[in-house]
PDB file of N, CA and C in Angstrom:
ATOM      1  N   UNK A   1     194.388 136.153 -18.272  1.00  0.00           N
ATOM      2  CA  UNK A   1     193.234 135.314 -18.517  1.00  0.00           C
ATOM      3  C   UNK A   1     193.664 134.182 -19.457  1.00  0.00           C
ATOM      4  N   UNK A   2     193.108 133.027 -19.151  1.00  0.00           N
ATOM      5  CA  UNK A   2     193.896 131.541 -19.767  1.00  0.00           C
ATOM      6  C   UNK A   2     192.718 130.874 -19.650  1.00  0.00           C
ATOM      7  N   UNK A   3     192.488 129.981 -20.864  1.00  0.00           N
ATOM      8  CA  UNK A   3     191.387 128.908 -20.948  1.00  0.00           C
ATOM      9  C   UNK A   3     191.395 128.112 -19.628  1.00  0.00           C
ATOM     10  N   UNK A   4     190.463 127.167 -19.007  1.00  0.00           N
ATOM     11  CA  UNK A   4     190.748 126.136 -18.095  1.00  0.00           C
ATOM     12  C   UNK A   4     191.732 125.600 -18.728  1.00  0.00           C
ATOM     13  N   UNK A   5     191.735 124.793 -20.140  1.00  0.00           N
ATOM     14  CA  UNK A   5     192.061 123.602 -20.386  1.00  0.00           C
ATOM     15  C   UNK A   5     193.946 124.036 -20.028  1.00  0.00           C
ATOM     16  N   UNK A   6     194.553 124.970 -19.837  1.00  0.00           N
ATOM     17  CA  UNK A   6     195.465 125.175 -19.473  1.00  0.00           C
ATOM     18  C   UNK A   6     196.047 125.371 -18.384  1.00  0.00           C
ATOM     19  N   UNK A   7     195.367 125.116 -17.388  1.00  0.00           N
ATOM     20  CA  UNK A   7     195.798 124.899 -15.948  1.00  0.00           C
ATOM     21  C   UNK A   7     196.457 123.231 -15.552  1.00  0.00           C
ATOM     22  N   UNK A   8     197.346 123.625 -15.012  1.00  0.00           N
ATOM     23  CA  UNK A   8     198.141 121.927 -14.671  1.00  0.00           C
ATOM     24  C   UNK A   8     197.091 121.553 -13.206  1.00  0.00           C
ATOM     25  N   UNK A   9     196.992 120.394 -12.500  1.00  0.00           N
ATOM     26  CA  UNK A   9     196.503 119.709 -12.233  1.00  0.00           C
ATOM     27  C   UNK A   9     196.589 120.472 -10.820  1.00  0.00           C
ATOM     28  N   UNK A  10     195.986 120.267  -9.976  1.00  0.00           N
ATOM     29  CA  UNK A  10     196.252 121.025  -8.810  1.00  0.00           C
ATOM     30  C   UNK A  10     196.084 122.238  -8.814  1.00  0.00           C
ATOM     31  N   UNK A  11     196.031 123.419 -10.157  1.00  0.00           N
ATOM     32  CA  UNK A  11     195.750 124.391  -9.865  1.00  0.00           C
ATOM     33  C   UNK A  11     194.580 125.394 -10.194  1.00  0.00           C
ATOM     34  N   UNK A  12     194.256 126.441  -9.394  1.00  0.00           N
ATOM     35  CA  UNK A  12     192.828 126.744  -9.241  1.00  0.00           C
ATOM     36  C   UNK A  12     192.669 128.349 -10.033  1.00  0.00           C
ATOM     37  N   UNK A  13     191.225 128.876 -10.313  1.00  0.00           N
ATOM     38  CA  UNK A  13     191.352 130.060 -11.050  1.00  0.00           C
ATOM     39  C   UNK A  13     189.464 130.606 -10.757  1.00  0.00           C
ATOM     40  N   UNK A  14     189.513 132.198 -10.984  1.00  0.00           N
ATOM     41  CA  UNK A  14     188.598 132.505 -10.840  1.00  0.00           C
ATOM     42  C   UNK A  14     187.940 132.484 -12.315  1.00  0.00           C
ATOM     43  N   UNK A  15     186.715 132.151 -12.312  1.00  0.00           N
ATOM     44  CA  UNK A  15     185.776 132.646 -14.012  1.00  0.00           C
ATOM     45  C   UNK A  15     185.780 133.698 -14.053  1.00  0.00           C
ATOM     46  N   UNK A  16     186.590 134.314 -15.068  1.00  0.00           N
ATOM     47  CA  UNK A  16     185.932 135.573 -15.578  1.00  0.00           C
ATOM     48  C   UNK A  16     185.285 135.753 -16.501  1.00  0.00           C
ATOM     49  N   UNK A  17     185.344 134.470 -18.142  1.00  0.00           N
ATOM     50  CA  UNK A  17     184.587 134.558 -19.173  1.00  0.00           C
ATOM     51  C   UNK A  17     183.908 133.660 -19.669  1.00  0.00           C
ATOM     52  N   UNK A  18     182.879 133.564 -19.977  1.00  0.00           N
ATOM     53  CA  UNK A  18     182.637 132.036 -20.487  1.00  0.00           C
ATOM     54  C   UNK A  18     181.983 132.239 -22.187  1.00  0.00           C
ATOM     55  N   UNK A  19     183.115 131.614 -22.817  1.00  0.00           N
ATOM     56  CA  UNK A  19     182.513 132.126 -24.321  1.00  0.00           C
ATOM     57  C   UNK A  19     181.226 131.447 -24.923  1.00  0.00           C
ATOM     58  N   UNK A  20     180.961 132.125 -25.784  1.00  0.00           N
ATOM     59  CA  UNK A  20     179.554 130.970 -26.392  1.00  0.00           C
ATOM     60  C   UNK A  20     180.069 130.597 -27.985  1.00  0.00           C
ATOM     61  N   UNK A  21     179.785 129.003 -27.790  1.00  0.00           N
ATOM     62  CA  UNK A  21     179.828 128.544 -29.250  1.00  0.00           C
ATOM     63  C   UNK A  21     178.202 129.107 -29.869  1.00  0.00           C
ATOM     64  N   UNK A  22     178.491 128.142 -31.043  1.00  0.00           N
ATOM     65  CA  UNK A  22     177.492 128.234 -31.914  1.00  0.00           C
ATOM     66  C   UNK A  22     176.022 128.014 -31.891  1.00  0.00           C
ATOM     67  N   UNK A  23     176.063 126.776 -30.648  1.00  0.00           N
ATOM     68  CA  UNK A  23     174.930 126.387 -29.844  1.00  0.00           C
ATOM     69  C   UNK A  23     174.295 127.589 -29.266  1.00  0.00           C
ATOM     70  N   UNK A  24     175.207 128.356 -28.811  1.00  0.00           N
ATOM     71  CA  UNK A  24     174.849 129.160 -27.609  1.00  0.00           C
ATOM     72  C   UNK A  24     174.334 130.854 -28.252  1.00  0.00           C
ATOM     73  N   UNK A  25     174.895 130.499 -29.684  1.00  0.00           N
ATOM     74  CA  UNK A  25     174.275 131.966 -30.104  1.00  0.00           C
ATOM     75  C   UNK A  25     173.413 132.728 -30.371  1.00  0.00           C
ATOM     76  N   UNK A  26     172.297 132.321 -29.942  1.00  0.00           N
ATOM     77  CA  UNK A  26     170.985 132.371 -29.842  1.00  0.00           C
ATOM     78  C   UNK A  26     170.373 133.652 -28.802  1.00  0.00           C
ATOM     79  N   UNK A  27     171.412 133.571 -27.743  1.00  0.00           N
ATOM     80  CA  UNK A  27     171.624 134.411 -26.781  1.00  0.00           C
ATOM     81  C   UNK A  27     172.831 134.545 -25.921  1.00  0.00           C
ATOM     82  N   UNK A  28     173.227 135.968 -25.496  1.00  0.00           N
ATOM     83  CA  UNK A  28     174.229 136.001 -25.506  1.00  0.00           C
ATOM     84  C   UNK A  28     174.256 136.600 -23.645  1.00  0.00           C
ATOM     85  N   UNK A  29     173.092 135.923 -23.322  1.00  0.00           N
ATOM     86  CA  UNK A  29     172.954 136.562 -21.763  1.00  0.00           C
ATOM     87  C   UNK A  29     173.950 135.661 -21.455  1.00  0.00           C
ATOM     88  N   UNK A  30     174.461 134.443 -21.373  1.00  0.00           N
ATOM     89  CA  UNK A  30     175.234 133.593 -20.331  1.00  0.00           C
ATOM     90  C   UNK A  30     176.805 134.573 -20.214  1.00  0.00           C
ATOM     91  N   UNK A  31     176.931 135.280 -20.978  1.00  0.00           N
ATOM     92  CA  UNK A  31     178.248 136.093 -20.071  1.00  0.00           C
ATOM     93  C   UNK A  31     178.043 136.883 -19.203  1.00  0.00           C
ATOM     94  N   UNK A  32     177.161 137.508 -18.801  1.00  0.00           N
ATOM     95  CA  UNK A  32     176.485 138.085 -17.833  1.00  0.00           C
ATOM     96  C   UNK A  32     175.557 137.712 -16.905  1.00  0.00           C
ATOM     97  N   UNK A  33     174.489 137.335 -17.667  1.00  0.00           N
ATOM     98  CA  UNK A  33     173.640 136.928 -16.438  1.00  0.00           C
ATOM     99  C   UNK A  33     173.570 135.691 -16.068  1.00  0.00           C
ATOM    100  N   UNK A  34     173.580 135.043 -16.751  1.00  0.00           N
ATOM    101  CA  UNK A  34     173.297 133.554 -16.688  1.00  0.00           C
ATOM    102  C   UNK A  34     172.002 132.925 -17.587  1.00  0.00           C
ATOM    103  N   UNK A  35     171.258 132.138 -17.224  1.00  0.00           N
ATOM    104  CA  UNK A  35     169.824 132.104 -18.024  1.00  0.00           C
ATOM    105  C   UNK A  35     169.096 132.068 -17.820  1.00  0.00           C
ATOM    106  N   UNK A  36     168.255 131.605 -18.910  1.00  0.00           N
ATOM    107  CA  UNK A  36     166.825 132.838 -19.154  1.00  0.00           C
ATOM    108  C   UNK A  36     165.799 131.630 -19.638  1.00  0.00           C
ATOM    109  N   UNK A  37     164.931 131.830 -20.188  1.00  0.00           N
ATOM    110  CA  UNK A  37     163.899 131.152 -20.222  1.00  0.00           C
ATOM    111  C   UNK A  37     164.483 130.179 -21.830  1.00  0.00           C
ATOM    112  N   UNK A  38     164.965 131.150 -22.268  1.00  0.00           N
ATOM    113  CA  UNK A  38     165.527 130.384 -24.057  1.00  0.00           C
ATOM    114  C   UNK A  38     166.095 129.553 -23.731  1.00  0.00           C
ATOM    115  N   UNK A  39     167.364 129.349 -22.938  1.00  0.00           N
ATOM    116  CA  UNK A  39     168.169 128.862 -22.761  1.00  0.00           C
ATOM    117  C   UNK A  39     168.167 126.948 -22.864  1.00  0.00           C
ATOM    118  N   UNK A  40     166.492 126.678 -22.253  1.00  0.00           N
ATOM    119  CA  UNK A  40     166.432 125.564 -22.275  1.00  0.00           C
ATOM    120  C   UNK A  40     166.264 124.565 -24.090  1.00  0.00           C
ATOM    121  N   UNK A  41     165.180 125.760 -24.692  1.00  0.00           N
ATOM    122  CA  UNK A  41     165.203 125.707 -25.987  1.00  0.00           C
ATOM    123  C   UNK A  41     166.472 125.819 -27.133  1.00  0.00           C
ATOM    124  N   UNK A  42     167.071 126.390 -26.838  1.00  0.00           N
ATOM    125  CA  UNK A  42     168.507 126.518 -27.731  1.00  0.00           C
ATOM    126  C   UNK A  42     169.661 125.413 -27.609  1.00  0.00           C
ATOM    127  N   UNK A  43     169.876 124.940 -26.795  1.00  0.00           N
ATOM    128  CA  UNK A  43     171.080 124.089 -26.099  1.00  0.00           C
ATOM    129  C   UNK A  43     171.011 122.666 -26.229  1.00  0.00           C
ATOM    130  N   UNK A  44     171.637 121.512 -27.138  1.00  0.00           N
ATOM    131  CA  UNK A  44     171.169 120.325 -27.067  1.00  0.00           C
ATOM    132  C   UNK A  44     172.325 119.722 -25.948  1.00  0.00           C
ATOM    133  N   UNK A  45     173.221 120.269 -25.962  1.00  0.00           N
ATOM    134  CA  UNK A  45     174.248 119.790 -25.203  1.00  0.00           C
ATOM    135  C   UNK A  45     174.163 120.273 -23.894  1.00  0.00           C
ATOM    136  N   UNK A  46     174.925 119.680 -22.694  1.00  0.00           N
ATOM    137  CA  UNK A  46     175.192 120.635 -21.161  1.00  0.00           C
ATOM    138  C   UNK A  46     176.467 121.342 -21.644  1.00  0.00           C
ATOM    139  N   UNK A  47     175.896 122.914 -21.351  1.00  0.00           N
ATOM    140  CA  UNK A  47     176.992 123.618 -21.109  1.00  0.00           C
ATOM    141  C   UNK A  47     177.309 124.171 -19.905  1.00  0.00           C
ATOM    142  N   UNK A  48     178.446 124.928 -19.670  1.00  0.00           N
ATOM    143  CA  UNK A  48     179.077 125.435 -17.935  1.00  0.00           C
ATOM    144  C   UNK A  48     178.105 125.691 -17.174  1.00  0.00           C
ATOM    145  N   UNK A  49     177.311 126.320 -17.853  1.00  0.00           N
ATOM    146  CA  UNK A  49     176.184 127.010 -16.675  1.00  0.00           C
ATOM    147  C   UNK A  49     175.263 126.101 -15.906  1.00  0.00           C
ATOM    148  N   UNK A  50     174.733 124.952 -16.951  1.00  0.00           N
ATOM    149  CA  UNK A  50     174.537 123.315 -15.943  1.00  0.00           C
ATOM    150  C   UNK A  50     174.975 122.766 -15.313  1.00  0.00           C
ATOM    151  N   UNK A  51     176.458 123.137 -15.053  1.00  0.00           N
ATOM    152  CA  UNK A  51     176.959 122.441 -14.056  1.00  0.00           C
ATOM    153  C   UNK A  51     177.730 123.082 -12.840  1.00  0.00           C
ATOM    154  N   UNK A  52     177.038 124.772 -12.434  1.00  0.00           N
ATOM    155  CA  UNK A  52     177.185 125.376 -11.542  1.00  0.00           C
ATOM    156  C   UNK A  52     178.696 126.244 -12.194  1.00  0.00           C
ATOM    157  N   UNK A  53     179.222 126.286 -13.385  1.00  0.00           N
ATOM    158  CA  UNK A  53     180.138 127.114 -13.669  1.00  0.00           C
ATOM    159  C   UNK A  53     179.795 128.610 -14.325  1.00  0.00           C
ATOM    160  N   UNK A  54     180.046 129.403 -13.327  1.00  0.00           N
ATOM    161  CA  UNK A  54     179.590 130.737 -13.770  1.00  0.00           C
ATOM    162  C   UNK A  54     180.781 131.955 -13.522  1.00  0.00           C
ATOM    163  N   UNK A  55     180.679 132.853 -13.810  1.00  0.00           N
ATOM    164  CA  UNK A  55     181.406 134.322 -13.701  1.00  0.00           C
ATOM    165  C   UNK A  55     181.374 134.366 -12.151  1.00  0.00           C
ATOM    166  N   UNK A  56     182.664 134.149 -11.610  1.00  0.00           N
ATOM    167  CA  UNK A  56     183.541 134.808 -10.065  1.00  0.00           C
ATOM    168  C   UNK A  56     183.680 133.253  -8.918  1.00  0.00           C
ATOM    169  N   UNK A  57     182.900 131.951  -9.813  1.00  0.00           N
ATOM    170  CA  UNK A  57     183.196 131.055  -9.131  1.00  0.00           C
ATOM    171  C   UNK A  57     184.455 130.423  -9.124  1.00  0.00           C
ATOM    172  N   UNK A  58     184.815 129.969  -8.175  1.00  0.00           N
ATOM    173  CA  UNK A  58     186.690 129.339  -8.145  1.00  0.00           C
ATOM    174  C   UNK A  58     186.716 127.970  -8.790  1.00  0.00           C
ATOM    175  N   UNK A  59     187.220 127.371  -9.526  1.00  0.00           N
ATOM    176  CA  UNK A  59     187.870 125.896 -10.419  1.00  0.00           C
ATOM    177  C   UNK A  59     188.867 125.336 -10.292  1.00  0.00           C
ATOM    178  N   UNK A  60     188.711 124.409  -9.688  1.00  0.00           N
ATOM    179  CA  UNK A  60     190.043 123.455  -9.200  1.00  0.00           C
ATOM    180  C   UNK A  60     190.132 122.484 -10.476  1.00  0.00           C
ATOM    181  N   UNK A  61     191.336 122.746 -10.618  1.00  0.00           N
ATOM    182  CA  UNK A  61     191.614 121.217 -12.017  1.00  0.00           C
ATOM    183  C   UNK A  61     192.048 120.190 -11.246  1.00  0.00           C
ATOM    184  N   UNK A  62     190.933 118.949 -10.748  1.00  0.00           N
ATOM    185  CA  UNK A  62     191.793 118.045 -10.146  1.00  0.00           C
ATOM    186  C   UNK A  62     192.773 116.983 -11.137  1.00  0.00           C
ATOM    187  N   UNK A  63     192.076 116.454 -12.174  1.00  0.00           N
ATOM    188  CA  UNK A  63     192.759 115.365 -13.210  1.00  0.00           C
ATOM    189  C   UNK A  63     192.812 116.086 -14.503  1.00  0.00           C
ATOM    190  N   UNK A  64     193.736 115.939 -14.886  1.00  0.00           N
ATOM    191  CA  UNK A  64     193.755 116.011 -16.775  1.00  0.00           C
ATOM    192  C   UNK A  64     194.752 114.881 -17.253  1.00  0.00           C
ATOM    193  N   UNK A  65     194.138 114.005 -17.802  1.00  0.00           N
ATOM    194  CA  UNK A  65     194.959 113.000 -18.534  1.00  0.00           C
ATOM    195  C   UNK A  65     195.080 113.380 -19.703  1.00  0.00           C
ATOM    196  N   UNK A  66     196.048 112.644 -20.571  1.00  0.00           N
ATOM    197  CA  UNK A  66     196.707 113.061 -21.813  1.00  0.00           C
ATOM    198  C   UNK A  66     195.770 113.297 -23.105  1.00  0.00           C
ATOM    199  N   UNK A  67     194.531 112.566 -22.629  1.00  0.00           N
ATOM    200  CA  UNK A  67     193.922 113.011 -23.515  1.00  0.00           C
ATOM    201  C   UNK A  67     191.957 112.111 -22.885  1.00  0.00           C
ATOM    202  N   UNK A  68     191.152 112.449 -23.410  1.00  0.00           N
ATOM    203  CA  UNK A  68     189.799 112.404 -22.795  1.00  0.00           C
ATOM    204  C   UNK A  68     189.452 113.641 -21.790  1.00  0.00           C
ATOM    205  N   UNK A  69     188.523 113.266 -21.086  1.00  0.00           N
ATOM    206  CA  UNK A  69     187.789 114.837 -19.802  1.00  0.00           C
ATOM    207  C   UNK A  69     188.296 114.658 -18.878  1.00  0.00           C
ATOM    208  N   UNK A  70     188.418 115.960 -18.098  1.00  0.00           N
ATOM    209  CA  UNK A  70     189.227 116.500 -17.418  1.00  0.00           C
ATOM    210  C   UNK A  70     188.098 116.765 -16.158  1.00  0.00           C
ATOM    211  N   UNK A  71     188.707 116.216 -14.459  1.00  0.00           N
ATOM    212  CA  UNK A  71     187.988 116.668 -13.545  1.00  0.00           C
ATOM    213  C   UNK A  71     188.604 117.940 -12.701  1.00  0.00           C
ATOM    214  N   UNK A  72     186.924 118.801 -12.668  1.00  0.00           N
ATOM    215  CA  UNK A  72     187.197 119.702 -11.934  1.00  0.00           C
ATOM    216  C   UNK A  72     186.345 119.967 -10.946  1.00  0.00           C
ATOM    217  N   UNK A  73     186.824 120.605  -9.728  1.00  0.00           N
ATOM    218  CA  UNK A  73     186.111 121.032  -8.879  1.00  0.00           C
ATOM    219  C   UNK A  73     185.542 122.037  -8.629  1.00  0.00           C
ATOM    220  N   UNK A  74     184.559 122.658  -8.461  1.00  0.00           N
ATOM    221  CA  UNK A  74     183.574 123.604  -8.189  1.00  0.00           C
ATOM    222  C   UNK A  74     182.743 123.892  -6.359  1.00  0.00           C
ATOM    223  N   UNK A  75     183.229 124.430  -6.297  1.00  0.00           N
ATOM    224  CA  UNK A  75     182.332 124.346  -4.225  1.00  0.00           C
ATOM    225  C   UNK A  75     183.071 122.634  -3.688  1.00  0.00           C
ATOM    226  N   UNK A  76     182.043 122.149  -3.615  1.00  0.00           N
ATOM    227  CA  UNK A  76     182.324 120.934  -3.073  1.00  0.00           C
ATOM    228  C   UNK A  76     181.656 119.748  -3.772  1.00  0.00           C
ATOM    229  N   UNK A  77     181.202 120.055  -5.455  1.00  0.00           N
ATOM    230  CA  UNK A  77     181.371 119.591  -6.310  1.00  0.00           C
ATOM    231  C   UNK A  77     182.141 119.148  -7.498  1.00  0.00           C
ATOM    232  N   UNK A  78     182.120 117.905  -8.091  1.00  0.00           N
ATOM    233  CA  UNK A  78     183.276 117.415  -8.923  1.00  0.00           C
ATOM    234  C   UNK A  78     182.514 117.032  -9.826  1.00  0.00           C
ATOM    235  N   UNK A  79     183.100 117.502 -11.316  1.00  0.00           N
ATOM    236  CA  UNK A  79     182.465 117.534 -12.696  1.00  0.00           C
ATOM    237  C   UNK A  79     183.438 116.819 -13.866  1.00  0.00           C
ATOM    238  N   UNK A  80     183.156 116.187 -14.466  1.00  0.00           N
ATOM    239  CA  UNK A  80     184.285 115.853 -15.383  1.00  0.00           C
ATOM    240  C   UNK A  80     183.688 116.757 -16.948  1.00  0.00           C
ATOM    241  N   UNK A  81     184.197 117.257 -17.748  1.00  0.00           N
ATOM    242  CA  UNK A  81     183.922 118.569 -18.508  1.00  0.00           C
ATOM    243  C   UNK A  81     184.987 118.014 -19.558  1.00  0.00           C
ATOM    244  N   UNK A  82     184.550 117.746 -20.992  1.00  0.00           N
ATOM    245  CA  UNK A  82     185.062 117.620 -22.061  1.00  0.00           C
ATOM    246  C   UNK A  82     186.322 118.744 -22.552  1.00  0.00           C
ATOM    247  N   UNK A  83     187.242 118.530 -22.870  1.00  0.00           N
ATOM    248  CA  UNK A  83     188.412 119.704 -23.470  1.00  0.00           C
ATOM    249  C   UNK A  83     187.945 120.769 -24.528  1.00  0.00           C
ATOM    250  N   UNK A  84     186.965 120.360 -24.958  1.00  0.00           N
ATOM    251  CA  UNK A  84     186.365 121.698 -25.898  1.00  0.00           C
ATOM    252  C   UNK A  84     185.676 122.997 -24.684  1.00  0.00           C
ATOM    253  N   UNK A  85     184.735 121.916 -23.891  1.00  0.00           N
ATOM    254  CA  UNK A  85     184.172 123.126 -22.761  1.00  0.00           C
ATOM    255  C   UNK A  85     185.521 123.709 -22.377  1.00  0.00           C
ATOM    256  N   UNK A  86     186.380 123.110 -21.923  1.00  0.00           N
ATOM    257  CA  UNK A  86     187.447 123.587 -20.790  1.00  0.00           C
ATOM    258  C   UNK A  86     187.911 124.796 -21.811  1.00  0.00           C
ATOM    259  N   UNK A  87     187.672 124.521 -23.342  1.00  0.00           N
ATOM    260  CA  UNK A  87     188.813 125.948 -23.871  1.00  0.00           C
ATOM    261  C   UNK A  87     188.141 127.166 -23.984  1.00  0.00           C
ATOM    262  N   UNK A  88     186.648 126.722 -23.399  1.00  0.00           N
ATOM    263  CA  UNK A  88     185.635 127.962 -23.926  1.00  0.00           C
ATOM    264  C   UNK A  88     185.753 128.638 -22.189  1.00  0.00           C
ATOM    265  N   UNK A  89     185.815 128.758 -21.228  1.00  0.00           N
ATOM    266  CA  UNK A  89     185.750 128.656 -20.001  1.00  0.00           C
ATOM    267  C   UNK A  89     187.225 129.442 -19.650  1.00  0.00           C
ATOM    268  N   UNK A  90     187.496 130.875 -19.333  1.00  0.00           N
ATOM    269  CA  UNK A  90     188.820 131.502 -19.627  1.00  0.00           C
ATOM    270  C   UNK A  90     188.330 131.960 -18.221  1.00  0.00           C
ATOM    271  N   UNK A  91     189.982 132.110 -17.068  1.00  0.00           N
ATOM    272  CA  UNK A  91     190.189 131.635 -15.861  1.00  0.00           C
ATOM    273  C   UNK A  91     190.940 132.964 -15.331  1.00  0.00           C
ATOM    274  N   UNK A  92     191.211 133.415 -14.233  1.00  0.00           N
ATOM    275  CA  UNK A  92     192.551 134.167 -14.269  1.00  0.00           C
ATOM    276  C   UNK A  92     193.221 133.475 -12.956  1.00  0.00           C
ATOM    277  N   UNK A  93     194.359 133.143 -12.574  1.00  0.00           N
ATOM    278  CA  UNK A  93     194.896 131.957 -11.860  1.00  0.00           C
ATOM    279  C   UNK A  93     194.802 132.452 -10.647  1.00  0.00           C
ATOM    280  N   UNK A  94     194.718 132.247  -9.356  1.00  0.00           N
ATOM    281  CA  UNK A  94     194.750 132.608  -8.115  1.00  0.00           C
ATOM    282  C   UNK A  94     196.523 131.861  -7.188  1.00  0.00           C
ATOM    283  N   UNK A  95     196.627 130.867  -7.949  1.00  0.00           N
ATOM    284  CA  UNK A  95     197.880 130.522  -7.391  1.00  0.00           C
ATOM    285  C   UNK A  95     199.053 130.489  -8.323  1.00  0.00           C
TER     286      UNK A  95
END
């Protein structure tokens, strides 16, 4: 198990964890279930779960430049996701 932000470009991984910052500690359903009615109340920021990233979905890292957000793919969606999300977001590699 490896953060996203450590996948090289081209390569893909299943979710297995998605940690919660400080924002998120309010409740601790998003490693399991996903969310809940709080969820909208607690959160000033978008986190994974807004943008269709959840536990057993596949993540393609298409871009990571040397430094700024990083695009990834999800289904047949493309997200660009800040390097702090990417380190909270732990992967296990499929290729």
């Amino acid at each position: 198990m490896v953060p996203l932000l450590d996948l090289n470009e081209g390569e893909f991984g299943e979710v297995v964890e998605i940690s919660i910052d400080s924002e998120h500690s309010g409740h601790g359903r998003h490693r399991l279930k996903g969310h809940g009615k709080r969820h909208k109340r607690c959160c000033e920021r978008v986190c994974p779960y807004d943008l269709g990233i959840r536990i057993g979905k596949v993540v393609t890292l298409l871009q990571k430049p040397w430094k700024g957000s990083m695009l990834v793919k999800i289904g047949d969606s493309r997200f660009a996701i800040d390097r702090e999300m990417a380190e909270r977001i732990k992967i296990r590699h499929l290729n």
